[in-house]
Protein backbone atom coordinates (compact mmCIF):
# COMPACT_ATOMS: atom_id res chain seq x y z
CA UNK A 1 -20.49 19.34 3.89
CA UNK A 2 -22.72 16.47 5.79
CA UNK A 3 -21.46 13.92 3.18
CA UNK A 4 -17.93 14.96 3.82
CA UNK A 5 -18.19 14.19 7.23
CA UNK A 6 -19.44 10.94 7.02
CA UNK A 7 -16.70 10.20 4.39
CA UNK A 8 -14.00 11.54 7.48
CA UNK A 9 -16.35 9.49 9.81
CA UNK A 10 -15.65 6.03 7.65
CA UNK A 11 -11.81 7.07 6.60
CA UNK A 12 -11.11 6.98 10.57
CA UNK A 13 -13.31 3.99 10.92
CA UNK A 14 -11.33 1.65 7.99
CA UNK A 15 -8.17 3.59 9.38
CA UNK A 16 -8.56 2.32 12.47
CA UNK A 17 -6.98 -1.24 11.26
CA UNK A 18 -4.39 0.23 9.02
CA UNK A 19 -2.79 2.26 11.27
CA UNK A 20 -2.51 -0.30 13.67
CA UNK A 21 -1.16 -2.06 11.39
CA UNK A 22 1.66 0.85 10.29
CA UNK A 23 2.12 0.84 13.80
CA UNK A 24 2.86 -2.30 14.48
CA UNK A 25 5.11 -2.27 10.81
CA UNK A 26 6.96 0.60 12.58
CA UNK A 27 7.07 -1.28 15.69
CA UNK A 28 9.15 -4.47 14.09
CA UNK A 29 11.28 -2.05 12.05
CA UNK A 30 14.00 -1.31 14.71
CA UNK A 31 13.86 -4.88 15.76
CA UNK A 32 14.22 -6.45 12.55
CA UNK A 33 16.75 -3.78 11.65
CA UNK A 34 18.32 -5.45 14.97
CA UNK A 35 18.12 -8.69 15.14
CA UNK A 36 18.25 -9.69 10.91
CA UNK A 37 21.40 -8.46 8.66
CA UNK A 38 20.90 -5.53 5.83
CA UNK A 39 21.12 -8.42 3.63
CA UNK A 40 18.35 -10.51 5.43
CA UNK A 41 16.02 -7.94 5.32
CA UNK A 42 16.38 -7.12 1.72
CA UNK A 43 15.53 -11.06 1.15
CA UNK A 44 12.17 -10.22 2.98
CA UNK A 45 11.67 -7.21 0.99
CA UNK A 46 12.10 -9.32 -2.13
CA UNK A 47 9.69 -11.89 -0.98
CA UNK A 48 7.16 -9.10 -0.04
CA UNK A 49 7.18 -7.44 -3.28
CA UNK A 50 6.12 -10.89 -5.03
CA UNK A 51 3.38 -11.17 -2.75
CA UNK A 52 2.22 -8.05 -3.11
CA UNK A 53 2.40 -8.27 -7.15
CA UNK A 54 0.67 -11.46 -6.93
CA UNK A 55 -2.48 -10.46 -4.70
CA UNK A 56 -3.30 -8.06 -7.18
CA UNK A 57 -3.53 -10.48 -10.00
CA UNK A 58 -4.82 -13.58 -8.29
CA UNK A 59 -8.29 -10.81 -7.65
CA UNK A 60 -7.96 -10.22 -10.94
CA UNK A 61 -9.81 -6.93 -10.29
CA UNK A 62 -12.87 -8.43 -8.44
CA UNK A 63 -12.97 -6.67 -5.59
CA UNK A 64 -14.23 -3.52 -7.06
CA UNK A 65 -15.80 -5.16 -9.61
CA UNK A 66 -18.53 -6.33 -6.86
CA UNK A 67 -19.01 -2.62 -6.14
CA UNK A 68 -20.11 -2.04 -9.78
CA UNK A 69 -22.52 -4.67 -10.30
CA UNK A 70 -23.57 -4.95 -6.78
CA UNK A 71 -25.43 -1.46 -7.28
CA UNK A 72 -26.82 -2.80 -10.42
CA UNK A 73 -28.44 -6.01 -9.66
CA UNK A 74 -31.24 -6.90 -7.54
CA UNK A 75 -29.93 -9.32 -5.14
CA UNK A 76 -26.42 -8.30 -4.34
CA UNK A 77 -25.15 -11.29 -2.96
CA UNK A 78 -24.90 -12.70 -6.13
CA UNK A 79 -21.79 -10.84 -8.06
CA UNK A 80 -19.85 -11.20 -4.45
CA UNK A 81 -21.14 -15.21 -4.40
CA UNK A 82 -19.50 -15.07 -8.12
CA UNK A 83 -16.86 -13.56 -7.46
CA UNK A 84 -15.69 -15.48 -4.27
CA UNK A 85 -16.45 -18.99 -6.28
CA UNK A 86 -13.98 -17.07 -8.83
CA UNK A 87 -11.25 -16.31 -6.85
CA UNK A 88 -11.32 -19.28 -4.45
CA UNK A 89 -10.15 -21.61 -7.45
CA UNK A 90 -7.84 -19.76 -9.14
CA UNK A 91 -6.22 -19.12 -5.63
CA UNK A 92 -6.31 -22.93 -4.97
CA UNK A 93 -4.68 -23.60 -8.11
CA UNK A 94 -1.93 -21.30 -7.85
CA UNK A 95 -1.35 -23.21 -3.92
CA UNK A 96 -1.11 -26.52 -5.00
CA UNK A 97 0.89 -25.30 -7.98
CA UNK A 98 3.73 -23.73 -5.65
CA UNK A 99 2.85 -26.35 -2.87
CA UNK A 100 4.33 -29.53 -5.78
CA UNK A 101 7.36 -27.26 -6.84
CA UNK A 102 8.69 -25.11 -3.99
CA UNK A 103 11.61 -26.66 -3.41
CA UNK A 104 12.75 -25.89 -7.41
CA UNK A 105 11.33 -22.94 -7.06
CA UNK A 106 13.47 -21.94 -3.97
CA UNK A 107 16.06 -23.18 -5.51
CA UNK A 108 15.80 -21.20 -8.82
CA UNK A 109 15.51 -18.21 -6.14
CA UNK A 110 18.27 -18.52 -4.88
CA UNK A 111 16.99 -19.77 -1.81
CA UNK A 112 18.05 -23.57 -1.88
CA UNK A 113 16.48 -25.44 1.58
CA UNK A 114 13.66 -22.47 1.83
CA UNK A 115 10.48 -24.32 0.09
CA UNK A 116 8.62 -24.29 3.22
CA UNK A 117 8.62 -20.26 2.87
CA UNK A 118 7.34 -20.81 -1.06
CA UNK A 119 4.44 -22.60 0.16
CA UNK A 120 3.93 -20.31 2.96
CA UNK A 121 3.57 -17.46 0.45
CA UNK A 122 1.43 -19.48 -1.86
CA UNK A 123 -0.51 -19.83 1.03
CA UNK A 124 -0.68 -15.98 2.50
CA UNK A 125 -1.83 -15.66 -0.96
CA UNK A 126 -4.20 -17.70 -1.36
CA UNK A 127 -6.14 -17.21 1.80
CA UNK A 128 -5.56 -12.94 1.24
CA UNK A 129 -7.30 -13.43 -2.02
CA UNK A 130 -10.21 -14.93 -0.80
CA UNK A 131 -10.75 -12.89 2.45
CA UNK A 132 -10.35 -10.01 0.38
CA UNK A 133 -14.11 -10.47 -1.29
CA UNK A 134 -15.26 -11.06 2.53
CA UNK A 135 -13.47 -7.81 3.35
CA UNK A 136 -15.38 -6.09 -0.06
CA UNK A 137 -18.47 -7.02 0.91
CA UNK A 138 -18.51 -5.94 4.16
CA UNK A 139 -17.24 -2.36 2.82
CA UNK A 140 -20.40 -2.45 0.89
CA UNK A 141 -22.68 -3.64 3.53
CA UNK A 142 -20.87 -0.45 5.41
CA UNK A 143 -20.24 -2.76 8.68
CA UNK A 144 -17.20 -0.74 9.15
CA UNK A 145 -16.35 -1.79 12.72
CA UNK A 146 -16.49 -5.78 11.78
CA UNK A 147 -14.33 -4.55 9.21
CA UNK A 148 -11.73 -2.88 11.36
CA UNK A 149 -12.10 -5.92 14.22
CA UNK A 150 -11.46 -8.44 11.83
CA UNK A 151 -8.73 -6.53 10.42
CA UNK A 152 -7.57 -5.74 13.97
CA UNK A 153 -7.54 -9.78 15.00
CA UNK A 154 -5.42 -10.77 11.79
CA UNK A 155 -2.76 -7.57 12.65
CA UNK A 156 -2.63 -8.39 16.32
CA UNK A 157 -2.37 -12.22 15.37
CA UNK A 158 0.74 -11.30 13.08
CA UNK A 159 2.20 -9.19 16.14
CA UNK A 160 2.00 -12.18 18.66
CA UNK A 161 3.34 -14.61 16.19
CA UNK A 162 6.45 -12.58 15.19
CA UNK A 163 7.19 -11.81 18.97
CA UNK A 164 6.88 -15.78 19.78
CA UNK A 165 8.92 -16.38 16.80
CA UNK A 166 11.97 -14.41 17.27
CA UNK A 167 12.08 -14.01 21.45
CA UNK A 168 10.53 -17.14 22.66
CA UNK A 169 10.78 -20.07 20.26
CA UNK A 170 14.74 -19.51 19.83
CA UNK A 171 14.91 -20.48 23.37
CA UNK A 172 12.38 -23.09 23.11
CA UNK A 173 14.09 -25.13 20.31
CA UNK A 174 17.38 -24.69 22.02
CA UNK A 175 15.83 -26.97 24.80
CA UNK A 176 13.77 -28.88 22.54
CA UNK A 177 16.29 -29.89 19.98
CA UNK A 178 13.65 -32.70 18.71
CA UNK A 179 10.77 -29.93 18.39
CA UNK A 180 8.08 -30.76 15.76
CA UNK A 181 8.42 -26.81 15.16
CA UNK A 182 11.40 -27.69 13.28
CA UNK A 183 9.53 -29.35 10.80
CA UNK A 184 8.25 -25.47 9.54
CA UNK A 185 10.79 -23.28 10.83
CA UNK A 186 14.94 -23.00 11.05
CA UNK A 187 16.37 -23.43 14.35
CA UNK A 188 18.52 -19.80 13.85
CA UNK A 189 15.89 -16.90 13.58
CA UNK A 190 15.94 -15.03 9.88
CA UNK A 191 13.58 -13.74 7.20
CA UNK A 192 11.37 -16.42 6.53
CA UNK A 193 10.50 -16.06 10.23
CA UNK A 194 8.46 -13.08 9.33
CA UNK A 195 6.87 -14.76 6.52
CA UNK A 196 5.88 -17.78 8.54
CA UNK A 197 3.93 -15.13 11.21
CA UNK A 198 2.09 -13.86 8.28
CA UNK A 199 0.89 -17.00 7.02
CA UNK A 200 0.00 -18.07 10.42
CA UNK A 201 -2.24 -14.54 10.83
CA UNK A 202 -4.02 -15.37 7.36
CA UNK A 203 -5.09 -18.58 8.87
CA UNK A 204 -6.96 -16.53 11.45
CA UNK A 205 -8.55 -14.35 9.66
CA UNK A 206 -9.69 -16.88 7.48
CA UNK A 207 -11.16 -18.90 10.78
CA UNK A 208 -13.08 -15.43 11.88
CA UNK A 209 -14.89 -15.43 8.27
CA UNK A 210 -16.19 -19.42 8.95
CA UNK A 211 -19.27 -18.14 10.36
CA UNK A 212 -20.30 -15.03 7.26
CA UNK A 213 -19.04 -18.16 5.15
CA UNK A 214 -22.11 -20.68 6.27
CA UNK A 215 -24.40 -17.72 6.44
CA UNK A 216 -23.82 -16.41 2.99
CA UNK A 217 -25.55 -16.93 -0.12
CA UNK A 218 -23.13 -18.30 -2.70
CA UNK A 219 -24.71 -18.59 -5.77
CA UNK A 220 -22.31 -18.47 -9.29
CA UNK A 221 -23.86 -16.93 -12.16
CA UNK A 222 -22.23 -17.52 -15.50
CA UNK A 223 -22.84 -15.41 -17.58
CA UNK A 224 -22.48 -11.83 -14.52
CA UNK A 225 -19.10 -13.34 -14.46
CA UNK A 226 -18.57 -12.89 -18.27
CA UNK A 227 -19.75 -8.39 -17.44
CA UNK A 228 -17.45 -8.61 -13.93
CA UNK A 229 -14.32 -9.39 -15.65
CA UNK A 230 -14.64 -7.53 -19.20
CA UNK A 231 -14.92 -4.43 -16.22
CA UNK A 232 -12.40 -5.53 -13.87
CA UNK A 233 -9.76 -7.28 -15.23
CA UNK A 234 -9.15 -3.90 -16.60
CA UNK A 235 -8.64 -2.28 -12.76
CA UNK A 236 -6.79 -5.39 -12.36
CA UNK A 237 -4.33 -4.44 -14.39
CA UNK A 238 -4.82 -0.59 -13.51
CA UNK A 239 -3.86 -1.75 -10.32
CA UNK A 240 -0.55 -3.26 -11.00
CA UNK A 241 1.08 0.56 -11.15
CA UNK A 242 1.23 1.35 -7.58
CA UNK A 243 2.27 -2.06 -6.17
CA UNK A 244 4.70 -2.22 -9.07
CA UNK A 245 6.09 0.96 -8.29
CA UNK A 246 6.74 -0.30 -4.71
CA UNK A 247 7.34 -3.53 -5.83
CA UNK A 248 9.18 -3.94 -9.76
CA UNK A 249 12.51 -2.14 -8.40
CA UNK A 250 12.42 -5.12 -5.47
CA UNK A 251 12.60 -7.73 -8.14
CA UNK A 252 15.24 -5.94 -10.29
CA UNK A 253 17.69 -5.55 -7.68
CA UNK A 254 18.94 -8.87 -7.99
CA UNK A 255 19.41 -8.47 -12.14
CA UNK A 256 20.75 -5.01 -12.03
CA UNK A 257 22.40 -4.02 -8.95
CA UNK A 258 25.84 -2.28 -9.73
CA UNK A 259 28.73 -4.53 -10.31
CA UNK A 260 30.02 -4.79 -7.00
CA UNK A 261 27.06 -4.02 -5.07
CA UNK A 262 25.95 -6.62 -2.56
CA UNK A 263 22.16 -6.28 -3.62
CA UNK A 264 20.40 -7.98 -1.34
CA UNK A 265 22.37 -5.20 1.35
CA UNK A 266 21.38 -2.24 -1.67
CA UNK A 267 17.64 -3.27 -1.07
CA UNK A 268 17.44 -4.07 2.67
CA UNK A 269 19.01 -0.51 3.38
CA UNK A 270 16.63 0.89 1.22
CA UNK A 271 13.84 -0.97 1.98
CA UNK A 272 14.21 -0.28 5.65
CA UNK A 273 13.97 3.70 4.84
CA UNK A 274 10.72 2.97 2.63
CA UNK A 275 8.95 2.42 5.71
CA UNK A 276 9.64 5.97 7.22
CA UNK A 277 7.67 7.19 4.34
CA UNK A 278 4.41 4.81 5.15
CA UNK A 279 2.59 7.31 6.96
CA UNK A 280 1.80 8.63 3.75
CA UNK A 281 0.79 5.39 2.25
CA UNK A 282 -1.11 4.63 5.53
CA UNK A 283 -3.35 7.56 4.85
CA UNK A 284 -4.11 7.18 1.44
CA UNK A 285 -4.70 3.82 1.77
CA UNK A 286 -7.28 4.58 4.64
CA UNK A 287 -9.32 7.16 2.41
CA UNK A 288 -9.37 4.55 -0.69
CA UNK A 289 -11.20 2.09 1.94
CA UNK A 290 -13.88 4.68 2.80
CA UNK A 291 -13.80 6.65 -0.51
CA UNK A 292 -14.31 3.98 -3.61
CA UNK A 293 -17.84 3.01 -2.35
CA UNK A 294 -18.59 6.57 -1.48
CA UNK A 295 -17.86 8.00 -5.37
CA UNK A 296 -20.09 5.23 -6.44
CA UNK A 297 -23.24 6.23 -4.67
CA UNK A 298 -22.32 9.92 -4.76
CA UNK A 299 -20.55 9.84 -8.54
CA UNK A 300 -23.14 12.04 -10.37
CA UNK A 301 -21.74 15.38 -7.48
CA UNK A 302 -18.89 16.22 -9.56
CA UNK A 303 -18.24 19.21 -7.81
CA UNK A 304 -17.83 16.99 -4.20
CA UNK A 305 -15.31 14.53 -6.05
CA UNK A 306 -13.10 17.58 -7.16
CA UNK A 307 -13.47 18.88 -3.47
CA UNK A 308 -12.48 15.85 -2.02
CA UNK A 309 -9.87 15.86 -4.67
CA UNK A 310 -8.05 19.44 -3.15
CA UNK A 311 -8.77 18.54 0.59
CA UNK A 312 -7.05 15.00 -0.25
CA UNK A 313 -3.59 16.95 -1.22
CA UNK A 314 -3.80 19.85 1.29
CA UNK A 315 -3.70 16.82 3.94
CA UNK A 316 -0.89 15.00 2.20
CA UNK A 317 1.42 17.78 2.41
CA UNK A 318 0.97 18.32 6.04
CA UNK A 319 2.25 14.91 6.18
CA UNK A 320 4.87 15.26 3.87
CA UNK A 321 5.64 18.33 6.38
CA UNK A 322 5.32 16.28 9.23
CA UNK A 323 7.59 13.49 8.35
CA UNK A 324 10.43 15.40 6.32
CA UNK A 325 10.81 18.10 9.35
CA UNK A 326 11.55 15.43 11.89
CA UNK A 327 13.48 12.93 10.39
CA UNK A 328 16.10 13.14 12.53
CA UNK A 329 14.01 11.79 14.93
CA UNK A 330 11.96 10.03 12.96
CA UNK A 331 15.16 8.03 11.50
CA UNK A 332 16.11 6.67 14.78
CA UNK A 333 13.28 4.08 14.55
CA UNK A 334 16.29 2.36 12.04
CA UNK A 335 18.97 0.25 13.15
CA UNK A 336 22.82 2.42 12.37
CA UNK A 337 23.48 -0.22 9.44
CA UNK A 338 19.96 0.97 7.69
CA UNK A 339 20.05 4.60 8.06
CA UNK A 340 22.19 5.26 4.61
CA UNK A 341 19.35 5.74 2.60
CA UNK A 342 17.23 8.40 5.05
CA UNK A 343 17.73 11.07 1.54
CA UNK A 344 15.76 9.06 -0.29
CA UNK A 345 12.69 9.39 2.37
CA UNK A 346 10.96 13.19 0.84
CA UNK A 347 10.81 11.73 -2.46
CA UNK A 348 8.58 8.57 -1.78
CA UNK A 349 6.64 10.85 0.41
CA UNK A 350 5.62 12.72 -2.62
CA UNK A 351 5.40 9.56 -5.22
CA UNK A 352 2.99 7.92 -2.98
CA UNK A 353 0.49 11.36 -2.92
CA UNK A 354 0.82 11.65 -6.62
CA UNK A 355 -0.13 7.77 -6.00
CA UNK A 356 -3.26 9.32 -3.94
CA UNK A 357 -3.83 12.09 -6.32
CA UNK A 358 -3.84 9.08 -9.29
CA UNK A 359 -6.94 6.99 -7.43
CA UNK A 360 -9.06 10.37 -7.11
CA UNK A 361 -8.62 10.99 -10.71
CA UNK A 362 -9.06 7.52 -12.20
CA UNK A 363 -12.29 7.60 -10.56
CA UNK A 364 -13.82 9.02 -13.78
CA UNK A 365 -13.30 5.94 -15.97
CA UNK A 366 -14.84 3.56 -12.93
CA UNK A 367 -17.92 5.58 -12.90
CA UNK A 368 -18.28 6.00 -16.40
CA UNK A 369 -17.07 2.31 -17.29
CA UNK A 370 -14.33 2.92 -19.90
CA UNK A 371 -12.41 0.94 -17.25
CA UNK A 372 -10.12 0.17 -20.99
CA UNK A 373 -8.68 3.60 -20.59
CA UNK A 374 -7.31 1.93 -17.50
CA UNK A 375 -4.98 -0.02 -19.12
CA UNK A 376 -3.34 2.59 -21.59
CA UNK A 377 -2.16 4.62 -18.11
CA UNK A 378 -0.55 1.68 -16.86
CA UNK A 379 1.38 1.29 -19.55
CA UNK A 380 2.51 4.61 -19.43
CA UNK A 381 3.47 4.23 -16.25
CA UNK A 382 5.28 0.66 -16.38
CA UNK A 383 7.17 2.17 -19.57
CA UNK A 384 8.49 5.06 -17.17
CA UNK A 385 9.39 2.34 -14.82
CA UNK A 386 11.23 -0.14 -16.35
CA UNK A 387 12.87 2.42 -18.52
CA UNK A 388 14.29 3.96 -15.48
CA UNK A 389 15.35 1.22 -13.20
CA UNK A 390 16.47 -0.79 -16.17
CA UNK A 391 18.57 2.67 -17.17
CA UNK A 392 19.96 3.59 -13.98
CA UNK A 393 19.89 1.35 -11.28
CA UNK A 394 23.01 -0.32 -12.76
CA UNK A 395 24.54 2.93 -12.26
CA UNK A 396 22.71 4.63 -9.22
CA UNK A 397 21.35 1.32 -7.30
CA UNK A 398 17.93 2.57 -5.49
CA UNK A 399 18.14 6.04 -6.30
CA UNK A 400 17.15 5.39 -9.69
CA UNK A 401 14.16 3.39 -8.08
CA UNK A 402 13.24 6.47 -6.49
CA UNK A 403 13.16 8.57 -9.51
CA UNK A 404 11.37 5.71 -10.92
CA UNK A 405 8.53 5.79 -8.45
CA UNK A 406 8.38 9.23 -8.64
CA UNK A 407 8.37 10.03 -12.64
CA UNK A 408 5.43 7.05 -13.43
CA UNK A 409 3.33 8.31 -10.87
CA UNK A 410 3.58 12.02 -12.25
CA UNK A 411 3.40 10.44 -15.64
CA UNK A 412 0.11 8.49 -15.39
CA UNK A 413 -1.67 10.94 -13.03
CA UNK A 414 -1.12 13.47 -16.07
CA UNK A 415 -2.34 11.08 -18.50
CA UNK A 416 -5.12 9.97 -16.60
CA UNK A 417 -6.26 13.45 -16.03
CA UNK A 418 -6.04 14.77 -19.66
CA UNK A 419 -8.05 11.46 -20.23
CA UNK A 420 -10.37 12.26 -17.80
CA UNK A 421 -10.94 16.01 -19.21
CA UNK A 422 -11.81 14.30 -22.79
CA UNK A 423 -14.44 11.73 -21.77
CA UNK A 424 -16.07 12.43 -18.11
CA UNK A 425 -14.73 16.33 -17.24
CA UNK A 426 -14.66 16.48 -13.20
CA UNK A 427 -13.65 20.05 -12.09
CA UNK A 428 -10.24 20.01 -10.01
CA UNK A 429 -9.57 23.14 -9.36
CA UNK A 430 -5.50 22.72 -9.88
CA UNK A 431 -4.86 26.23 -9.31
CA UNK A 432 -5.66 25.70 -5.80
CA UNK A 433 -4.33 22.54 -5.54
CA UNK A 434 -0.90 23.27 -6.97
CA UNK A 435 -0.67 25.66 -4.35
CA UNK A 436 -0.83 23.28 -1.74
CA UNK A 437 1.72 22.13 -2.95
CA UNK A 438 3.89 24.56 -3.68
CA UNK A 439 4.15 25.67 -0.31
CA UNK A 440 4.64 22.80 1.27
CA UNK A 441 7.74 22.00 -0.94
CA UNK A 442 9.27 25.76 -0.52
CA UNK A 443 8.89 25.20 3.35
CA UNK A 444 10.96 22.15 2.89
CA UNK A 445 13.56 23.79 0.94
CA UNK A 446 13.16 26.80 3.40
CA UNK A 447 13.90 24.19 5.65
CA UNK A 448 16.93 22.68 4.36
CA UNK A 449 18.41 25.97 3.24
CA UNK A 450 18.07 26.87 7.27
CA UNK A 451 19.94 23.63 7.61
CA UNK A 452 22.57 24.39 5.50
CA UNK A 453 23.13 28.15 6.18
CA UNK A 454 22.94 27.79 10.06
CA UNK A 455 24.48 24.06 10.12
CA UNK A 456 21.66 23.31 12.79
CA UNK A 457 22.97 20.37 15.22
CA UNK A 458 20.77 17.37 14.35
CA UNK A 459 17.90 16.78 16.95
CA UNK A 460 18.48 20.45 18.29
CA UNK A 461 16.12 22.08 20.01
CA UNK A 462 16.44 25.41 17.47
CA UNK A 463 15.99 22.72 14.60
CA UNK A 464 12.86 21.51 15.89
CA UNK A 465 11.43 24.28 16.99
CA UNK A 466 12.31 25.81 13.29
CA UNK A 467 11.14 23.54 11.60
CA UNK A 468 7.86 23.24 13.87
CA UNK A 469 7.23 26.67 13.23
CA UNK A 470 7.20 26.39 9.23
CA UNK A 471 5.03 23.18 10.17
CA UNK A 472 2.37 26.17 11.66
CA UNK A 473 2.67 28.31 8.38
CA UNK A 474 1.30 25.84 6.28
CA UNK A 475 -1.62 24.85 8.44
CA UNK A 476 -2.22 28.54 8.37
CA UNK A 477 -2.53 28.69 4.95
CA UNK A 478 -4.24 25.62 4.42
CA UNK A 479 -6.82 26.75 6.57
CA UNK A 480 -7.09 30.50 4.91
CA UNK A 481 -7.49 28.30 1.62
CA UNK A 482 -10.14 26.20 3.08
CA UNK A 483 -11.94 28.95 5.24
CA UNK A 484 -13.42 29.77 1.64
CA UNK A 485 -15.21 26.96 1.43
CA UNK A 486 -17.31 27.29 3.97
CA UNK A 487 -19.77 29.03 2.10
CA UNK A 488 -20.90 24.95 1.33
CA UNK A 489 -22.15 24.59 4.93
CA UNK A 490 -25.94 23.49 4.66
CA UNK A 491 -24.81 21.89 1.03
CA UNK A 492 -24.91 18.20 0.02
CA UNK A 493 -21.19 18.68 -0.95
């Protein structure tokens, strides 16, 4: 149980940054919501996705690829010194090549007179890509409080740019009409606001790294890049499922909204109700910080990774509790014009821990290296996806997104896990964690049944306090499931 602790003691650690920066995510939401149109915000959502997309491939699966051969070489500095040489010019290529085109670019878009934001996002990714091998390395070093400052500094940085940007330089260029600020920015606040405060927040993170830069030895081997990449370009694409599950049905919207539909207004209300579900995300995304270099020193305890595997979901669905029993409150965070698309809220809850679930299993072919098996479940899972949208969103506009991310993530965490049973068995118990499960989605029907039976008045006091009291009974039987365990006390478990 010692081991377990220290992997809670580093998920809080790495958290630390993420949740700040959900917070502060949550924090813009009802002023954006505010202050941009429906359709405004679904422009931002559509310039998000392809950033998102795009970091994964410009790493081209690097990051954990340092992980691997890090444990495996002598002088660890040199697969991170490769990779960062790696990345660094295909990064700088892919700038300079949106940098001489962004204005045709824009244009093709959709988004005539907007180049500056094309070569804004060349730039966030660009600089992203290369701080993310700093970032790696730091993970592996286990300096997880420079880690969470540095991450802290670039999130704070983004917060004080945005505010600046949409409550004091409006003012500012209305006095200044001859501003050099106009130069990179509209007079008239909108979207590309937001993307300009991000690029501006990558520059600082990139100036906080100067000084590991200068101190660290870079040295490019050849023929170690030749292993990194036959193993990670594999995770590379691995990892396109979950940002193309948040991010495909972004880029579709445009091509197969329903006749009609204003899709840019389709997306923005839906993307705006996507964020009530990131407290989900926000946790599994602080355990994957923590967790991938802790199943590579501690892969060979199969037992612990199947552990960590049912403790993992039991926590999930307290949030999914958490979140789904309060959304009345919860949904206030969303301007009135965004709230249409508050239904759609449970089921990303639940696609993004079958997301979670996914990254515990697919540890077996990263510690075995048949990172090829990798690909075949992303297929799987982009087939489900693009059959879907492609299918349905014509007829059901983001609902069929949501079915979408829900079916490929059950899809590939099946595959995956038969996979898994075949080549490297790890022993999930899946008895015990469907019934985690299982009760947390009959207390949610419980809850909605309540709803419907008793027509509850929304925000009452008698719906919260229901629904607060089903929230109890399934921490009390999580913790009669996990009261078993404790017989591993005094284990290296």
């Amino acid at each position: 149980m010692g081991v377990l602790k220290k992997l809670a003691g580093e998920t809080a650690i790495y958290g630390l940054s993420t949740i700040l920066a959900r917070m502060i995510n949550f924090f813009f939401v009802p002023i954006y919501t505010r202050i941009l149109t429906v359709g405004e915000y679904g422009s931002y959502s559509e310039v998000m996705s392809y950033i998102a997309v795009l970091q994964v491939i410009l790493l081209l699966g690097l990051e954990t690829g340092c992980f691997r051969f890090a444990n495996k070489v002598e002088d660890p500095s040199k697969p991170f010194g490769t990779a960062l040489l790696t990345v660094l010019w295909v990064s700088l290529i892919f700038f300079v090549s949106l940098w001489l085109f962004s204005d045709s670019i824009a244009s093709v878009m959709g988004y005539g007179g907007y180049g500056k934001m094309i070569v804004y996002t060349g730039g966030i990714l660009a600089l992203d890509s290369v701080a993310a091998i700093f970032f790696a390395r730091l993970r592996f070093q286990q300096r997880a409080f420079k880690f969470a400052i540095f991450k802290t500094i670039k999130i704070l940085s983004e917060l004080g740019f945005n505010l600046l940007l949409f409550f004091v330089v409006p003012g500012y260029l209305v006095s200044h009409p001859g501003s050099v600020l106009l130069n990179f920015i509209p007079a008239v606040p909108d979207f590309s606001y937001i993307i300009f405060a991000v690029f501006l927040s990558c520059v600082v993170c990139t100036l906080l790294f100067l000084p590991d830069i200068f101190k660290m030895k870079i040295a490019f081997s050849k023929p170690l890049l030749r292993q990194m990449m036959v193993y990670s370009i594999p995770l590379m694409i691995a990892g396109l499922p979950g940002i193309l599950n948040e991010s495909l049905d972004r880029v579709l919207f445009r091509f197969l909204a329903p006749d009609g539909a204003v899709w840019r207004a389709d997306l923005g209300e839906y993307q705006a109700a996507v964020k009530l579900a990131v407290i989900m995300n926000l946790f599994i995304q602080m355990f994957r910080y923590a967790a991938e270099p802790f199943f590579f020193s501690r892969g060979k305890n199969k037992e612990l990774l199947a552990k960590v595997m049912e403790y993992f979901t039991a926590f999930c669905m307290l949030i999914f509790l958490g979140v789904t029993m309060y959304m009345d409150i919860i949904g206030l965070i969303l301007g009135k014009d965004f709230r249409g698309a508050l239904g759609t809220v449970p089921f990303m809850l639940l696609s993004y821990m079958i997301l979670g679930m996914l990254f515990n299993v697919s540890m077996w072919y990263k510690l075995s290296g048949a990172t090829r098996y990798a690909i075949n479940i992303t297929l799987a899972g982009l087939a489900v996806t693009v059959v879907i949208n492609v299918a349905f969103m014509p007829l059901f506009s983001y609902w069929a997104s949501v079915a979408a991310h829900l079916l490929s993530c059950l899809v590939m965490l099946l595959y995956s896990t038969w996979l898994g049973n075949r080549h490297y068995y790890i022993p999930y118990k899946w008895g015990r964690i469907c019934r985690y499960i299982i009760c947390g989605l009959v207390l949610f029907a419980v809850s909605v049944v309540l709803q419907e039976v008793f027509g509850f008045a929304r925000m009452s006091l008698v719906k919260l306090g229901t629904n607060t009291v089903l929230i109890f009974a399934y921490m009390a039987f999580a913790y009669k499931m996990i009261k078993k365990d404790i017989h591993y006390e005094g284990k290296d478990c």
